[in-house]
N, C-alpha and C. Protein backbone atom coordinates (compact mmCIF):
# COMPACT_ATOMS: atom_id res chain seq x y z
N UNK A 1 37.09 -26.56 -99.81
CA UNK A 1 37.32 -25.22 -99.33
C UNK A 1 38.41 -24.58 -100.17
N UNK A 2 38.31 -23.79 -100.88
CA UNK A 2 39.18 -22.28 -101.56
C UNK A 2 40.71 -22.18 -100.94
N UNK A 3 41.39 -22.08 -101.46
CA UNK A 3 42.21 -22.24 -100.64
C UNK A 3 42.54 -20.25 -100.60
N UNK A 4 43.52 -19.84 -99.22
CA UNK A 4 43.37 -18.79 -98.64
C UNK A 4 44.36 -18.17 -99.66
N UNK A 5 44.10 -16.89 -100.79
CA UNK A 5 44.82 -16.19 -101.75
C UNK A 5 44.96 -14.71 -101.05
N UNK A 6 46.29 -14.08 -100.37
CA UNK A 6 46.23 -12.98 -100.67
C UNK A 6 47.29 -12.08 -101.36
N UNK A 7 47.42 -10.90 -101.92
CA UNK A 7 48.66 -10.74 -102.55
C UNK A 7 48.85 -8.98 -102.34
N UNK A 8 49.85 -9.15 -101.92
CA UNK A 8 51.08 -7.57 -101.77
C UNK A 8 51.69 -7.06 -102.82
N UNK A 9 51.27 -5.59 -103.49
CA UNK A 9 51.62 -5.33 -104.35
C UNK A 9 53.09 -5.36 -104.64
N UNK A 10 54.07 -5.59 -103.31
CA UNK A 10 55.39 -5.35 -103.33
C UNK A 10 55.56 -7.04 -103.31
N UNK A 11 55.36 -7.80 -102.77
CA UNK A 11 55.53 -9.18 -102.47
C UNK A 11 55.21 -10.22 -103.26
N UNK A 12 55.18 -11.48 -103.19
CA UNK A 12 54.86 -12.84 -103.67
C UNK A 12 53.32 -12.82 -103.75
N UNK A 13 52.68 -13.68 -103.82
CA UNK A 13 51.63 -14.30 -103.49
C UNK A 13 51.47 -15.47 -102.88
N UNK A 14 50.83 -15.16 -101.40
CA UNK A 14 50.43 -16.17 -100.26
C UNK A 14 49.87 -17.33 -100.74
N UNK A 15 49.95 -18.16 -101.36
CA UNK A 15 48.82 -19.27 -101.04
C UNK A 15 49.22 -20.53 -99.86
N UNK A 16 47.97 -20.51 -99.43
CA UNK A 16 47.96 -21.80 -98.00
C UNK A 16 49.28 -21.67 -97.39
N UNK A 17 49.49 -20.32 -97.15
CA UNK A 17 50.87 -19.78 -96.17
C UNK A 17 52.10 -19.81 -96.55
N UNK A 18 52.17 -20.14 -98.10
CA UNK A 18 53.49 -20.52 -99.11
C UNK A 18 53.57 -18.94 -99.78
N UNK A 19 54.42 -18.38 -99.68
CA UNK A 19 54.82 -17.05 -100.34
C UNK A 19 55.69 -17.86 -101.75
N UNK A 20 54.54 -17.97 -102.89
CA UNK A 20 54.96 -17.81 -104.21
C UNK A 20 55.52 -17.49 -104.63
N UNK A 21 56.29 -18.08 -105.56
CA UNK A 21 56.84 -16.95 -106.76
C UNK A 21 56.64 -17.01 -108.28
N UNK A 22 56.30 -15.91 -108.23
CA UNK A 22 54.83 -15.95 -109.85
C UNK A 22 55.59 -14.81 -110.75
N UNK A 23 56.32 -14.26 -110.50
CA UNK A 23 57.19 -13.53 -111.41
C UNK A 23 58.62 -13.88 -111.90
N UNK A 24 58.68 -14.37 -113.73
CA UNK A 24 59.79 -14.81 -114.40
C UNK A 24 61.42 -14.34 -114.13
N UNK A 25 61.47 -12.99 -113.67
CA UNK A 25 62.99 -12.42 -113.16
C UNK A 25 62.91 -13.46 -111.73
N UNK A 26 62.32 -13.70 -111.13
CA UNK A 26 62.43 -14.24 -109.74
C UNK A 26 62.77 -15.00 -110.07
N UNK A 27 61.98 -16.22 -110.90
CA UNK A 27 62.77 -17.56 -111.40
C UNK A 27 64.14 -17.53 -111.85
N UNK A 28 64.44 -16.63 -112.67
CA UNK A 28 65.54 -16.46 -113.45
C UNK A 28 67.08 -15.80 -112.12
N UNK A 29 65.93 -15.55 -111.26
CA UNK A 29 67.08 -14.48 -110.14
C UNK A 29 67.79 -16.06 -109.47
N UNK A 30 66.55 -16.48 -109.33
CA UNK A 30 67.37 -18.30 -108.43
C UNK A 30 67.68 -18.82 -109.07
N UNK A 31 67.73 -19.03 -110.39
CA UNK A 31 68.14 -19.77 -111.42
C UNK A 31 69.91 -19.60 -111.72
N UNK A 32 69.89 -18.06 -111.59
CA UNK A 32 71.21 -17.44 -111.47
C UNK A 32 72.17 -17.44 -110.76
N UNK A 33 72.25 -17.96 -109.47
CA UNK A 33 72.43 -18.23 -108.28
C UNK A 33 73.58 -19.40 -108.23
N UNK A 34 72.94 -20.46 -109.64
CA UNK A 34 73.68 -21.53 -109.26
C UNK A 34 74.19 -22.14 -108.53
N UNK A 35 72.97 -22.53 -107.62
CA UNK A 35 72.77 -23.10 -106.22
C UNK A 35 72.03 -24.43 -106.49
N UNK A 36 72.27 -25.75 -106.88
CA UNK A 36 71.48 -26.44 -107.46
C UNK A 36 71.38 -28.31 -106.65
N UNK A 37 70.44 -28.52 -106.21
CA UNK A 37 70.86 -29.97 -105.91
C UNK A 37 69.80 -30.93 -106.78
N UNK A 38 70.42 -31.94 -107.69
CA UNK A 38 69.89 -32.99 -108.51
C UNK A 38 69.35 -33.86 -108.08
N UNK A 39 68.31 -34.52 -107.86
CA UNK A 39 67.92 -35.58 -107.31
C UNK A 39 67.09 -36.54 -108.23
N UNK A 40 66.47 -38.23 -107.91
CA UNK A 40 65.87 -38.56 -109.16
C UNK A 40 64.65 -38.26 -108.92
N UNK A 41 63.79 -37.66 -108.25
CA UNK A 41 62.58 -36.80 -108.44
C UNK A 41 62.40 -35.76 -108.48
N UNK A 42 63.70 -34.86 -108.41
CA UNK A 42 62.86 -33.60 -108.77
C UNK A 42 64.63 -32.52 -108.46
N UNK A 43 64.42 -31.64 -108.98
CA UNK A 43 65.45 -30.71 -108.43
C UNK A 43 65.22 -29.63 -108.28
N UNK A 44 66.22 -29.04 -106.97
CA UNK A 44 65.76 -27.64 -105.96
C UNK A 44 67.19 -26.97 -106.05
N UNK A 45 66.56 -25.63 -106.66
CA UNK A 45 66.99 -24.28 -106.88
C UNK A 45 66.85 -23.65 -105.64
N UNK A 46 68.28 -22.88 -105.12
CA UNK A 46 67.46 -22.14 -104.48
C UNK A 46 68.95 -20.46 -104.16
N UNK A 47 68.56 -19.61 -103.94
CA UNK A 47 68.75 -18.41 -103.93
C UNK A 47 68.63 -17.37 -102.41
N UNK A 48 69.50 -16.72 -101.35
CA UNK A 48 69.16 -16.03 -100.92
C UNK A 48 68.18 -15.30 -101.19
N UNK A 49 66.97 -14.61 -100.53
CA UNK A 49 65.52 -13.86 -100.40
C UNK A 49 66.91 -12.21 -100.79
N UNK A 50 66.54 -11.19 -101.67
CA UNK A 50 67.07 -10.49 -101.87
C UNK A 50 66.54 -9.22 -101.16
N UNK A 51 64.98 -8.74 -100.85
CA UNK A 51 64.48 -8.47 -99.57
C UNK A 51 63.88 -9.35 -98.54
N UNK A 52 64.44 -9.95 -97.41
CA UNK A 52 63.93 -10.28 -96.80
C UNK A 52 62.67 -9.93 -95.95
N UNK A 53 62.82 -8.67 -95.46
CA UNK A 53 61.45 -7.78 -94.91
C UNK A 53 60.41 -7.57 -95.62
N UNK A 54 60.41 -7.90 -97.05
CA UNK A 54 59.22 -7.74 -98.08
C UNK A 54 57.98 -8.41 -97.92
N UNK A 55 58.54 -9.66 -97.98
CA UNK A 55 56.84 -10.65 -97.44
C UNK A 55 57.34 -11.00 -95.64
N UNK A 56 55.93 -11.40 -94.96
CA UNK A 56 55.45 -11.88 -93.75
C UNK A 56 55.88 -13.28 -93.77
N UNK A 57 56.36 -14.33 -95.22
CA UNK A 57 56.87 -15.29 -95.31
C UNK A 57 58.05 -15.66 -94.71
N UNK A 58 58.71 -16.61 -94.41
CA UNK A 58 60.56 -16.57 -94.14
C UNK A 58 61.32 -17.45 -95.31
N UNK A 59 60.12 -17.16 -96.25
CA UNK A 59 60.60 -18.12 -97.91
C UNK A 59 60.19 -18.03 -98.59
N UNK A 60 60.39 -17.97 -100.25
CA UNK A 60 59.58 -17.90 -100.95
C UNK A 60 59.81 -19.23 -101.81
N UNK A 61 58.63 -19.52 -103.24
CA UNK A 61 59.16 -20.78 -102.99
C UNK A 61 58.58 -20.93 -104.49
N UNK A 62 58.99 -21.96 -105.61
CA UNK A 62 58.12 -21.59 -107.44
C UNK A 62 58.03 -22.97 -107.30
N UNK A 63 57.64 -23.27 -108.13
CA UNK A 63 57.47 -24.52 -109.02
C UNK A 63 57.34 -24.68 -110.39
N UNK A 64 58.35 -25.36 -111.04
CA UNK A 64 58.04 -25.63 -112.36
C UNK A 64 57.91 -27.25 -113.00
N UNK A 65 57.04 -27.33 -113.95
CA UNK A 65 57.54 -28.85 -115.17
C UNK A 65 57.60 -28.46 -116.42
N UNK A 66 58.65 -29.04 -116.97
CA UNK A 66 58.59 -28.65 -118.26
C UNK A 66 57.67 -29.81 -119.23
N UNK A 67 57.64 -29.56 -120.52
CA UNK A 67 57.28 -30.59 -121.06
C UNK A 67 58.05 -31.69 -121.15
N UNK A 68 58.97 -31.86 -120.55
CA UNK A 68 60.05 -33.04 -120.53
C UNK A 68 59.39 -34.18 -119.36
N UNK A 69 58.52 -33.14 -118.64
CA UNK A 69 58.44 -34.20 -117.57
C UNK A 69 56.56 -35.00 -118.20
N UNK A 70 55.83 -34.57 -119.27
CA UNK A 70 54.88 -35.37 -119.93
C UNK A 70 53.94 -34.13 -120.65
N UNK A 71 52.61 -34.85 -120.92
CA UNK A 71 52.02 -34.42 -121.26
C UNK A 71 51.01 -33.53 -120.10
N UNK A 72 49.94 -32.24 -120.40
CA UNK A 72 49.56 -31.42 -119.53
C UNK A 72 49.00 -32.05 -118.14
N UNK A 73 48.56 -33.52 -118.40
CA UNK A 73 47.86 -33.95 -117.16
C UNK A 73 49.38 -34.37 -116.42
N UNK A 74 50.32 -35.11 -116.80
CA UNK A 74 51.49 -35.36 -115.88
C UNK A 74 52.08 -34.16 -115.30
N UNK A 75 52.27 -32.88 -116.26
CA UNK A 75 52.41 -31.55 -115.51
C UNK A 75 52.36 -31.39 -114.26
N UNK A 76 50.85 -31.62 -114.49
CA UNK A 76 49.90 -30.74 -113.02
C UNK A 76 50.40 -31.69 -112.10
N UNK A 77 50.18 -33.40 -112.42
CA UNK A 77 50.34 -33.88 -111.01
C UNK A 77 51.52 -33.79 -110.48
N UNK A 78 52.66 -33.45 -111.51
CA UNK A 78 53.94 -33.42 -110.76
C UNK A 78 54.11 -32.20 -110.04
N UNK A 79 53.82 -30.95 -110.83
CA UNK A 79 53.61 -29.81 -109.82
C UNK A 79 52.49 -30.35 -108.63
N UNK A 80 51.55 -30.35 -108.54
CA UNK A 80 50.79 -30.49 -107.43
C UNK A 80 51.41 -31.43 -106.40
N UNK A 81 51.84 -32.31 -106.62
CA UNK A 81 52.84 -33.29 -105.83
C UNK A 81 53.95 -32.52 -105.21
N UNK A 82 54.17 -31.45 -105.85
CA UNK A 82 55.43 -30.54 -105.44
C UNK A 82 54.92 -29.76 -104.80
N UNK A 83 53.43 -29.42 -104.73
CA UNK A 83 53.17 -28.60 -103.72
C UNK A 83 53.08 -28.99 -102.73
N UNK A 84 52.42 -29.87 -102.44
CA UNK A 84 52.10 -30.39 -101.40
C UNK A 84 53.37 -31.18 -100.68
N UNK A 85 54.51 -31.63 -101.16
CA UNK A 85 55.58 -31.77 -100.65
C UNK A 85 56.20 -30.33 -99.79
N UNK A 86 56.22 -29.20 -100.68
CA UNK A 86 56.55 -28.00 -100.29
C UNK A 86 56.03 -27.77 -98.59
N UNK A 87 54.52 -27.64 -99.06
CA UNK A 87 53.66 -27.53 -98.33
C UNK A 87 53.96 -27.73 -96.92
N UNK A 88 54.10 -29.16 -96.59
CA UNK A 88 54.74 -30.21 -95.46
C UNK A 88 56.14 -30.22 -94.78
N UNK A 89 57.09 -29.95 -95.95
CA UNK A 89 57.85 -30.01 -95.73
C UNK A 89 58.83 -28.70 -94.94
N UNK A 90 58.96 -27.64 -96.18
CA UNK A 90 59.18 -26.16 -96.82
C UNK A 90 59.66 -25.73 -95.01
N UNK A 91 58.09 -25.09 -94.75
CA UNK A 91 58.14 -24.34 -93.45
C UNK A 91 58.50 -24.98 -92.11
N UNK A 92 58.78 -26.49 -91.98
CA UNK A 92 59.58 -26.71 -90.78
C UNK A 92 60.97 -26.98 -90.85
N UNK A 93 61.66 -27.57 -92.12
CA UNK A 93 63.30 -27.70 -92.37
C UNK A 93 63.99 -26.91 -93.21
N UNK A 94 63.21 -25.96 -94.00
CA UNK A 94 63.96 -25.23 -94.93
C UNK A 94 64.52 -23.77 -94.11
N UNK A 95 65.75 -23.41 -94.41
CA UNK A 95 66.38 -22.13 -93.80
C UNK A 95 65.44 -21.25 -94.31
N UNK A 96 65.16 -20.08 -92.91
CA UNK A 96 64.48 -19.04 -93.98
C UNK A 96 65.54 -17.99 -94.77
N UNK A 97 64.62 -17.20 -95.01
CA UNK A 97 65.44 -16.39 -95.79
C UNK A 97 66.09 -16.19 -97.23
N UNK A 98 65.27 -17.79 -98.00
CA UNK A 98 65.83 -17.90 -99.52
C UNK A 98 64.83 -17.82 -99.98
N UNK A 99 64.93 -18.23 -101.57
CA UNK A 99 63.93 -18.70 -102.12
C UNK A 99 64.15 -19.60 -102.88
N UNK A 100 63.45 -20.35 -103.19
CA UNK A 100 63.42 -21.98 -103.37
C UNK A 100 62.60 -22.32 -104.34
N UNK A 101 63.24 -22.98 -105.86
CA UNK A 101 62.41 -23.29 -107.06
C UNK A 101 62.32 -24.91 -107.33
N UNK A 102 61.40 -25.36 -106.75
CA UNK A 102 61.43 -27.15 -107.25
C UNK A 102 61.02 -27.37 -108.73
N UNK A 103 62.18 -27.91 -109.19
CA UNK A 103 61.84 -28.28 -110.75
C UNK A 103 61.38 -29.99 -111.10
N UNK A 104 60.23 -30.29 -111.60
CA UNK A 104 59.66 -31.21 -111.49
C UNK A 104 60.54 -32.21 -112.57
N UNK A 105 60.70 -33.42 -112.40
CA UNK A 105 61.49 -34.33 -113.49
C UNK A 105 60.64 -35.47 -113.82
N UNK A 106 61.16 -36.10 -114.95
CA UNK A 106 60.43 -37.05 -115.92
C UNK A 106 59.79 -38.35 -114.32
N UNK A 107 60.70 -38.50 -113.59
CA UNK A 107 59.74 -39.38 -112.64
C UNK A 107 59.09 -38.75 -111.04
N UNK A 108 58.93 -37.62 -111.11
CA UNK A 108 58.13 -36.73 -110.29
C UNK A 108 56.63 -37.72 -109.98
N UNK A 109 56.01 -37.57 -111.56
CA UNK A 109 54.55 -37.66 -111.56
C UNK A 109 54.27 -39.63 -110.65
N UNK A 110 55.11 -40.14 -110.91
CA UNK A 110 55.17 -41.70 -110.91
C UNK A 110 55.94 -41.99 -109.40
N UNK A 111 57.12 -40.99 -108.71
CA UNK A 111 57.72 -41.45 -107.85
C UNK A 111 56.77 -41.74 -106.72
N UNK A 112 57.26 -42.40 -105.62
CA UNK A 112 56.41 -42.87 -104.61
C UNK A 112 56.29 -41.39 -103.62
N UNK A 113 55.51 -40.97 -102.62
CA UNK A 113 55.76 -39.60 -102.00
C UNK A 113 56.67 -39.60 -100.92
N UNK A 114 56.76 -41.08 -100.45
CA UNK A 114 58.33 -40.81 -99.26
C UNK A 114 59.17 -41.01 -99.90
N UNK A 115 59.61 -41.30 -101.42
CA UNK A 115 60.93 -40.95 -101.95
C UNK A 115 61.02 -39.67 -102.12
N UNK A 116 59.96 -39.18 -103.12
CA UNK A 116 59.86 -37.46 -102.90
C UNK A 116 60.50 -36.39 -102.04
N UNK A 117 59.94 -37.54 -100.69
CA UNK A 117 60.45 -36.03 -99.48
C UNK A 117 61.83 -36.62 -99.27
N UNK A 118 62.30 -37.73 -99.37
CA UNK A 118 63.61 -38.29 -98.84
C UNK A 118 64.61 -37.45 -100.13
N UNK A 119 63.88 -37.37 -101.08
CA UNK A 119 64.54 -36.29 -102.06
C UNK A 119 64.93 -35.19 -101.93
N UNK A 120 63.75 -34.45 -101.65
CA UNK A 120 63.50 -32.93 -100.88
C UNK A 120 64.47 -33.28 -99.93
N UNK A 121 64.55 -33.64 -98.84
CA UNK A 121 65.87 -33.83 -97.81
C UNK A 121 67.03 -33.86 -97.88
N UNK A 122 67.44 -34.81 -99.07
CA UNK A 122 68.71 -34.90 -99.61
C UNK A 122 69.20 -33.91 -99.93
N UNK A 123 68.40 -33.04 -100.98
CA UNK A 123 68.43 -31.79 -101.63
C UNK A 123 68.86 -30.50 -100.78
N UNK A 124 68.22 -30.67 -99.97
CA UNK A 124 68.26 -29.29 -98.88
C UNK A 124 69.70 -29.71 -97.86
N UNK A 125 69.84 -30.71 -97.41
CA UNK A 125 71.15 -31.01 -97.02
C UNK A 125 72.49 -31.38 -97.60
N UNK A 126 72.14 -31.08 -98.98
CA UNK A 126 73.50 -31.13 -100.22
C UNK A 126 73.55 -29.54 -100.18
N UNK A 127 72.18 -28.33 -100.21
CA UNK A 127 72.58 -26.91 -100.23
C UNK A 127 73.08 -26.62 -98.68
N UNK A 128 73.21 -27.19 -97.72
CA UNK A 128 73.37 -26.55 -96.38
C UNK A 128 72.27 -25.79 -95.98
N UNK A 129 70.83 -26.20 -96.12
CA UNK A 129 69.50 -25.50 -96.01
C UNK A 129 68.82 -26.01 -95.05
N UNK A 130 69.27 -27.42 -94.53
CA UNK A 130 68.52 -28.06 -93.89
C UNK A 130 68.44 -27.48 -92.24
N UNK A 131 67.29 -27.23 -91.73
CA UNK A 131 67.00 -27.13 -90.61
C UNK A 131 66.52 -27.94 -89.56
N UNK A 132 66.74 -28.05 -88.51
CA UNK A 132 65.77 -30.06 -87.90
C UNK A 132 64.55 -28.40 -86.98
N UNK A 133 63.54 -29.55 -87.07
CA UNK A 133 62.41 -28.65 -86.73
C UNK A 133 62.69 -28.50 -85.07
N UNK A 134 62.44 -27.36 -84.67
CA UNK A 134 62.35 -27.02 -83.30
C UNK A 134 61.69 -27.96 -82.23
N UNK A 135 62.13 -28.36 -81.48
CA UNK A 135 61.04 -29.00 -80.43
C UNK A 135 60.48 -27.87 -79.52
């Protein structure tokens, strides 16, 4: 099944309920921020949302790998691994209201996926982002 694409000429782009971020100043806006937590799978950028009322999201959220982290097939799986971490994770512990760039690293593609999120966790509770999900 397709997954659900829609997009606001003022906003991100929705995919599977993740408000994107697909425009280079955006990267560069969280990048700027110097808000950064290191981890050994992966590291998360992240930036106050500068309109919040813009997207229906309460986050927005990028992904990158560079070529540091392999060749085009290790890329994808490390991004895709990052999505789907995002995915799971993102919308029940992350504060809303930022936006959030996971940068994929040389052992992304290879790490196990509950180190991943124990990563993602670490990460978000080194920025003061962490939320415990509502009961």
């Amino acid at each position: 099944m397709a997954a659900a694409r829609t997009r606001d000429n003022r906003g991100p782009k929705i995919v599977n309920g993740l408000a994107r971020i697909v425009r280079r100043a955006d990267y560069l806006r969280v990048q700027a921020a110097e808000r950064r937590a290191v981890q050994p799978g992966l590291l998360l950028q992240a930036a106050p949302k500068t309109d919040p009322e813009s997207s229906p999201s309460p986050f927005h959220v990028g992904f990158t790998a560079s070529r540091k982290v392999g060749n085009a097939v290790l890329r994808n799986r490390a991004r895709r691994r990052l999505k789907a971490l995002a995915a799971e994770y993102l919308p029940k512990h992350a504060m809303p209201d930022h936006a959030y760039v996971l940068v994929a690293r040389q052992a992304t593609p290879a790490r196990p996926y509950g180190e991943l999120r124990g990563d993602l966790e670490r990460a978000l509770r080194k920025l003061r982002l962490w939320r415990d999900q509502a009961a």
